[in-house]
C-alpha atoms as a PDB file:
ATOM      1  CA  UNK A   1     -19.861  13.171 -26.762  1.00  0.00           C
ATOM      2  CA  UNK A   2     -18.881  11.421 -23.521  1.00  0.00           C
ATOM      3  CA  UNK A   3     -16.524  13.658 -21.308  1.00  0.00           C
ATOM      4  CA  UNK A   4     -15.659  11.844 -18.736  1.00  0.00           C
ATOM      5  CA  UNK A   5     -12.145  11.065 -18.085  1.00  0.00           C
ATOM      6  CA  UNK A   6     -11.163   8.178 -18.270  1.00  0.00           C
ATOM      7  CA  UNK A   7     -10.358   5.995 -15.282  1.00  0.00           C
ATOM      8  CA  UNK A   8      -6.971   5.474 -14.178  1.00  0.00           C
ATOM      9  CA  UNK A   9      -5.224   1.863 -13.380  1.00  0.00           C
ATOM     10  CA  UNK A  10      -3.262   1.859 -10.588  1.00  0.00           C
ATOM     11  CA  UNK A  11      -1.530  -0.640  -8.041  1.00  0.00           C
ATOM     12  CA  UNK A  12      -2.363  -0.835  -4.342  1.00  0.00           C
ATOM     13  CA  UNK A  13       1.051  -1.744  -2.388  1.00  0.00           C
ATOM     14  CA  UNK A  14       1.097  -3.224   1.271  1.00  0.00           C
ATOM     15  CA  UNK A  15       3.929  -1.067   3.354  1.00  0.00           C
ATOM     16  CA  UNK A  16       5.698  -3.440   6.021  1.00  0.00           C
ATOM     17  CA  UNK A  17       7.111  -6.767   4.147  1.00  0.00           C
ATOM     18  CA  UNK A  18       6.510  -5.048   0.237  1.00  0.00           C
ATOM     19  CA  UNK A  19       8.238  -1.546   0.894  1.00  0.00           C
ATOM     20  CA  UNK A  20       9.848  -1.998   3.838  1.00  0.00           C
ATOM     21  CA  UNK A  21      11.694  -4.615   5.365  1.00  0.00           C
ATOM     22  CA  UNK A  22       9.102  -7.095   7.403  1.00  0.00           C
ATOM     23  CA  UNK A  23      10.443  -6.527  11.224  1.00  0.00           C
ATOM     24  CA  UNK A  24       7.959  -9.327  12.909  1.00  0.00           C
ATOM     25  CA  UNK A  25       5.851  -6.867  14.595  1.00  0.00           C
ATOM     26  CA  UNK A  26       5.220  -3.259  14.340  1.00  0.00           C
ATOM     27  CA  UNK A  27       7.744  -0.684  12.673  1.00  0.00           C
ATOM     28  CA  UNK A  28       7.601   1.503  15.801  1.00  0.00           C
ATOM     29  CA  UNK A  29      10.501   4.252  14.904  1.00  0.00           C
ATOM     30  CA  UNK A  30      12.330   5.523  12.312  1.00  0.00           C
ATOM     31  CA  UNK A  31      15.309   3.817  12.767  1.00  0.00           C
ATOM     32  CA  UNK A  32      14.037   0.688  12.331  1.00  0.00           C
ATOM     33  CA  UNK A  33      12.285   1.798   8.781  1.00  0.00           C
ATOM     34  CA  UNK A  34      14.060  -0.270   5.968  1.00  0.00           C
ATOM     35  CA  UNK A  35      13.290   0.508   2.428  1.00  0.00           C
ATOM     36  CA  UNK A  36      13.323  -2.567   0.034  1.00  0.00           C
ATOM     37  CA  UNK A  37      14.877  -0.625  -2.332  1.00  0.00           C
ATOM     38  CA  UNK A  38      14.848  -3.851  -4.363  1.00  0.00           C
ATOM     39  CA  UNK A  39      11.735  -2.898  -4.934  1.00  0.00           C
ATOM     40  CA  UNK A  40      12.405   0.712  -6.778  1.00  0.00           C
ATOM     41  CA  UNK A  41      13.104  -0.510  -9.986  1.00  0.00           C
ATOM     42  CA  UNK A  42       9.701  -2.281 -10.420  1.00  0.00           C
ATOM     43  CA  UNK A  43       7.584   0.275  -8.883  1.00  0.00           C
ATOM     44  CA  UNK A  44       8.988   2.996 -11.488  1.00  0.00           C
ATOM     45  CA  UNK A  45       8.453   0.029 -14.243  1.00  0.00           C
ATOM     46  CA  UNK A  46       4.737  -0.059 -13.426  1.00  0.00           C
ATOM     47  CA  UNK A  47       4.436   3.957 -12.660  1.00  0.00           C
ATOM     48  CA  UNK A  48       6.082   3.952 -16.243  1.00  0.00           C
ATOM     49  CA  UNK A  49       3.911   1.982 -17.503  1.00  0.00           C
ATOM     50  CA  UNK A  50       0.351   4.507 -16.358  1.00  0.00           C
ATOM     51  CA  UNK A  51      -0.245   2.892 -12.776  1.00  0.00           C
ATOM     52  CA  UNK A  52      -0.638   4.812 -10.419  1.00  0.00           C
ATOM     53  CA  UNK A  53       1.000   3.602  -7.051  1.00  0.00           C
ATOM     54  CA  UNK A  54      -1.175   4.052  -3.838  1.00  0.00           C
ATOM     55  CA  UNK A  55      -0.707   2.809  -0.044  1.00  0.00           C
ATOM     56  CA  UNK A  56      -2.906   0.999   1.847  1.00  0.00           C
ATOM     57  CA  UNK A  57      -1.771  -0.394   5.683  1.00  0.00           C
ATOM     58  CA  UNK A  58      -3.104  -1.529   8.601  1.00  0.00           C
ATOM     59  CA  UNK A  59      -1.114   0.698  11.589  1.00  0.00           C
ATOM     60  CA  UNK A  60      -2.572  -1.116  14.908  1.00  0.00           C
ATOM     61  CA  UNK A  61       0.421  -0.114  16.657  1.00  0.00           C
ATOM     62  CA  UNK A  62      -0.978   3.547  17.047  1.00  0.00           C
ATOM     63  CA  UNK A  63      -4.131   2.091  18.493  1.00  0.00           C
ATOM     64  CA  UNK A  64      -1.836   0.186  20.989  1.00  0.00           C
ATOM     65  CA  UNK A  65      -0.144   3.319  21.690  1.00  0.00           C
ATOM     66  CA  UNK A  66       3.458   1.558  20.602  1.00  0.00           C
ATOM     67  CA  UNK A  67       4.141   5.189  18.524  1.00  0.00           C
ATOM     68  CA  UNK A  68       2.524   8.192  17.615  1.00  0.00           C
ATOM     69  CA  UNK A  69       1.047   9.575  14.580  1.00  0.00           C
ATOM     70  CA  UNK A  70       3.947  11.867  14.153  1.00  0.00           C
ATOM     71  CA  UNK A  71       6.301   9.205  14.330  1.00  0.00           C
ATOM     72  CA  UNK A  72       4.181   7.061  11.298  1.00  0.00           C
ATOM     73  CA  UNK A  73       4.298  10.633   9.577  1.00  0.00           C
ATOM     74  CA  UNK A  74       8.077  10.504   9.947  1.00  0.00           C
ATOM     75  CA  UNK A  75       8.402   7.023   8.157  1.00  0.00           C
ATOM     76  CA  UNK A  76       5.910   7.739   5.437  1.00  0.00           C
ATOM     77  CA  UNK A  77       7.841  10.741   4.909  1.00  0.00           C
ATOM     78  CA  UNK A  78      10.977   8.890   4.949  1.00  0.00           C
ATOM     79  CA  UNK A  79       9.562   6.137   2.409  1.00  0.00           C
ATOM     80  CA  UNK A  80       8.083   8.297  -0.332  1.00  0.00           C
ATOM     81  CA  UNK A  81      11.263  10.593  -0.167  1.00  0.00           C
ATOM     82  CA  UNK A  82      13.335   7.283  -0.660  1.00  0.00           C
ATOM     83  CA  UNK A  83      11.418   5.863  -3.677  1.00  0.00           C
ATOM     84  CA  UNK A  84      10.838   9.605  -4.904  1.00  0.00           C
ATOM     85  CA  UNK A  85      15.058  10.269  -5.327  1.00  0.00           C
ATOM     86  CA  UNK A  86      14.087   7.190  -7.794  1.00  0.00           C
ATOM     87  CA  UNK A  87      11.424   8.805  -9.774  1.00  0.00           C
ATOM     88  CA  UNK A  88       8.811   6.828  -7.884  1.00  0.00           C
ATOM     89  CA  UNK A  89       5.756   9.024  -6.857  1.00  0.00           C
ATOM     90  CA  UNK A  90       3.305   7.323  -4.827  1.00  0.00           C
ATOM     91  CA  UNK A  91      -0.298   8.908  -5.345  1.00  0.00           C
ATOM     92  CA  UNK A  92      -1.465   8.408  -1.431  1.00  0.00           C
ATOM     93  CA  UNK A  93      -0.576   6.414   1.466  1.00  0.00           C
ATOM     94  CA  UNK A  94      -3.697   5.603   3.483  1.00  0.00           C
ATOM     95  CA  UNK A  95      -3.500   3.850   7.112  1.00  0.00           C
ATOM     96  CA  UNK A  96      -5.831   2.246   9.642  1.00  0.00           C
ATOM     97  CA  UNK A  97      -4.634   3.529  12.673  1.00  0.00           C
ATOM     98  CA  UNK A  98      -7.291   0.832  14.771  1.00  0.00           C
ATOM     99  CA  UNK A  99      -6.922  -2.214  16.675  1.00  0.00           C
ATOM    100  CA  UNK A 100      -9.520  -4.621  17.233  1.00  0.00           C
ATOM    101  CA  UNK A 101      -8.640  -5.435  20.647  1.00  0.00           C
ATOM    102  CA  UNK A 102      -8.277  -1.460  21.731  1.00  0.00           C
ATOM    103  CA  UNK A 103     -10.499   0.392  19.455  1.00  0.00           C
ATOM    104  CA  UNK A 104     -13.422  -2.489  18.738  1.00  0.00           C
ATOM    105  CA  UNK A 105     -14.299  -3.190  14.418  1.00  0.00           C
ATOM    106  CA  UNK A 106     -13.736  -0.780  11.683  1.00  0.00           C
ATOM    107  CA  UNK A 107     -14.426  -0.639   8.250  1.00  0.00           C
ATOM    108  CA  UNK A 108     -10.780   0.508   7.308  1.00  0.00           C
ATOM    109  CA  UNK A 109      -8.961  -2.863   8.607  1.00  0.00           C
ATOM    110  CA  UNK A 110      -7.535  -5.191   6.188  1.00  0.00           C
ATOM    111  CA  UNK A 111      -9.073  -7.790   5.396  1.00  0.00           C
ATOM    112  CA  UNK A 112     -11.836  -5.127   4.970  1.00  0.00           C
ATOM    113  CA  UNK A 113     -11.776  -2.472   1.550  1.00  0.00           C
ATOM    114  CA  UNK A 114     -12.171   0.412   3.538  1.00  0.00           C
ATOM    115  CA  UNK A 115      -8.529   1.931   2.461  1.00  0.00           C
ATOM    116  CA  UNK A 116      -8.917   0.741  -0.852  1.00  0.00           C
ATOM    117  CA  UNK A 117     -12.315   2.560  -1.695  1.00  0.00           C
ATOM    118  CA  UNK A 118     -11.246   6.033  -1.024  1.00  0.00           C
ATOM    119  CA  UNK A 119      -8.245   5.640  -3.134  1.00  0.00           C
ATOM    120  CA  UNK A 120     -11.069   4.459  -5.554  1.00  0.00           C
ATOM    121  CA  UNK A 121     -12.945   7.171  -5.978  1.00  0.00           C
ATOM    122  CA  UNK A 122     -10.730   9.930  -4.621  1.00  0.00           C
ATOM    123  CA  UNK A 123      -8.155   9.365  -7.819  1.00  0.00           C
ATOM    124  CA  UNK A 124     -10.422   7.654 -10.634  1.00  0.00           C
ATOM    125  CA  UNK A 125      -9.721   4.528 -10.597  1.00  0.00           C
ATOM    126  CA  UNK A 126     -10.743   1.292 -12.484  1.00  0.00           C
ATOM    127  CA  UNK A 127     -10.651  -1.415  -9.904  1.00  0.00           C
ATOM    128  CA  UNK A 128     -10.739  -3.734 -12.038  1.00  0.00           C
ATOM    129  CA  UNK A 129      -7.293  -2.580 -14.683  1.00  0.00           C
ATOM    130  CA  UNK A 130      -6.037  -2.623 -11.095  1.00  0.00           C
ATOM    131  CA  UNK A 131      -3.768  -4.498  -8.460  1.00  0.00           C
ATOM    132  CA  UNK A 132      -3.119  -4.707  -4.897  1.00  0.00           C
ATOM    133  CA  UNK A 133       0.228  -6.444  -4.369  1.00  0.00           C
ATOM    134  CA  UNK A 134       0.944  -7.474  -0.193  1.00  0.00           C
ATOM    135  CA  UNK A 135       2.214 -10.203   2.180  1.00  0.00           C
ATOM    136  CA  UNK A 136      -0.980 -11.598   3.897  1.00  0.00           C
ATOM    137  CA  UNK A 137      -3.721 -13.032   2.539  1.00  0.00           C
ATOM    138  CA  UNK A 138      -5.562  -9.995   4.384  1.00  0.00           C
ATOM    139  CA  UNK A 139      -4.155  -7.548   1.757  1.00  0.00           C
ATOM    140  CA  UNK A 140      -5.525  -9.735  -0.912  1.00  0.00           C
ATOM    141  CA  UNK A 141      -8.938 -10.475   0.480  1.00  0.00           C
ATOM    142  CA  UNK A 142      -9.320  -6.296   0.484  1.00  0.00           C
ATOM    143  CA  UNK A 143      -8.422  -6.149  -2.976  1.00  0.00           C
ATOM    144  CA  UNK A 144     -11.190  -8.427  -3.692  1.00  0.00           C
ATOM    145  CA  UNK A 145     -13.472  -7.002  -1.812  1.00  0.00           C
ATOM    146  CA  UNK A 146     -12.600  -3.655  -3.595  1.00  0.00           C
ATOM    147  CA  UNK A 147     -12.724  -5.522  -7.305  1.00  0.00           C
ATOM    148  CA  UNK A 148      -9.162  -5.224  -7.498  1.00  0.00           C
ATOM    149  CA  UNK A 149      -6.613  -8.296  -8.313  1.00  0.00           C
ATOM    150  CA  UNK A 150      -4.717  -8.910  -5.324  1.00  0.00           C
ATOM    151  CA  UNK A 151      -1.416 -10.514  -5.541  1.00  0.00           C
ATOM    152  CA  UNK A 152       0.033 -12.718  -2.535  1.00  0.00           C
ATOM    153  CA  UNK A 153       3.969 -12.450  -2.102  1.00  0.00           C
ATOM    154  CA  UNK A 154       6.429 -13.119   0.381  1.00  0.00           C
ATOM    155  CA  UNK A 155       7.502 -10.633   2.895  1.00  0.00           C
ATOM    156  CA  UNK A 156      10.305  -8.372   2.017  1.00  0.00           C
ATOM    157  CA  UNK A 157      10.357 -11.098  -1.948  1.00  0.00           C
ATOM    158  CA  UNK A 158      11.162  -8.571  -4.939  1.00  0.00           C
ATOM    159  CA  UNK A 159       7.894  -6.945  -6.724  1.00  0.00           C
ATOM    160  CA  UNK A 160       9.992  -7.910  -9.971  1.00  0.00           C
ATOM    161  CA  UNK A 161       9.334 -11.389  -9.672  1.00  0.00           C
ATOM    162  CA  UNK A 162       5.617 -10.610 -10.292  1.00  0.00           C
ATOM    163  CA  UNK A 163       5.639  -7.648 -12.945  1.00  0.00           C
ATOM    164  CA  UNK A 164       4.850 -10.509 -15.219  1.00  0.00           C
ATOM    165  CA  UNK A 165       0.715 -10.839 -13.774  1.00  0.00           C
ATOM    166  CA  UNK A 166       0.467  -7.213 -14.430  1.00  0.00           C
ATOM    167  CA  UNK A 167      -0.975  -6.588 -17.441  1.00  0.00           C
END
């Protein structure tokens, strides 16, 4: 009898332009952290419905030195206590806290999968029941490269008007 458990689906969200409001640049303090909370409703749909939600996003900004890992702390803290007064429970956040032009290549970067995979194996997960929705074409070039279905949307658009590519 096979006792493995089985895998779990889950959907990969970009922060700045799909959980927070798109500023132009970098999201360098608190104050300046904008929930979509648009986007609330559709993330507790799709927890609802057995995904589980996971961060992955590129944070350059603390390579450049622009803010500090206790002020990124601060607004992930901020965002998962926002979506969590909602009933939305995000698994992990992971971050890529590298620059190319200050800290040379990595392998956590978008376009690369390097944020993706840990999420992978750390929390059982089927890439391929699963989804990475984000607002470059770098988030969904990672997803492929992880075997997950990305989805390309419009910085700061509503998740809702995608639920429907989500199995």
């Amino acid at each position: 009898m096979d006792t493995t458990p089985a895998k779990n689906k889950a959907v990969f969200l970009d922060r700045d332009g799909v959980l927070n409001k798109e500023m132009g640049d970098y999201v360098c303090k608190l104050e300046d952290f904008h929930v979509l909370e648009h986007n609330i409703k559709p993330l507790k749909e799709l927890q609802d419905r057995g995904y589980l939600l996971l961060v992955a996003t590129n944070q350059g900004g603390l390579a450049k030195g622009w803010y500090s890992e206790e002020q990124l702390s601060q607004m992930h803290a901020h965002l998962k206590n926002v979506y969590a007064e909602h009933g939305v429970t995000f698994t992990d956040i992971y971050y890529c806290p590298h620059h190319p032009d200050f800290t040379g290549d990595c392998d956590c970067r978008k376009p690369k999968p390097g944020m993706l995979l840990p999420g992978i194996r750390e929390h059982n997960i089927d890439p391929a029941k699963s989804y990475f929705i984000g607002d470059r074409e770098r988030d969904v070039i990672a997803g492929t490269a992880a075997g997950v279905k990305g989805i390309l949307i419009n910085s700061d658009q509503p998740i809702s008007d995608v639920l429907d590519l989500i199995d």
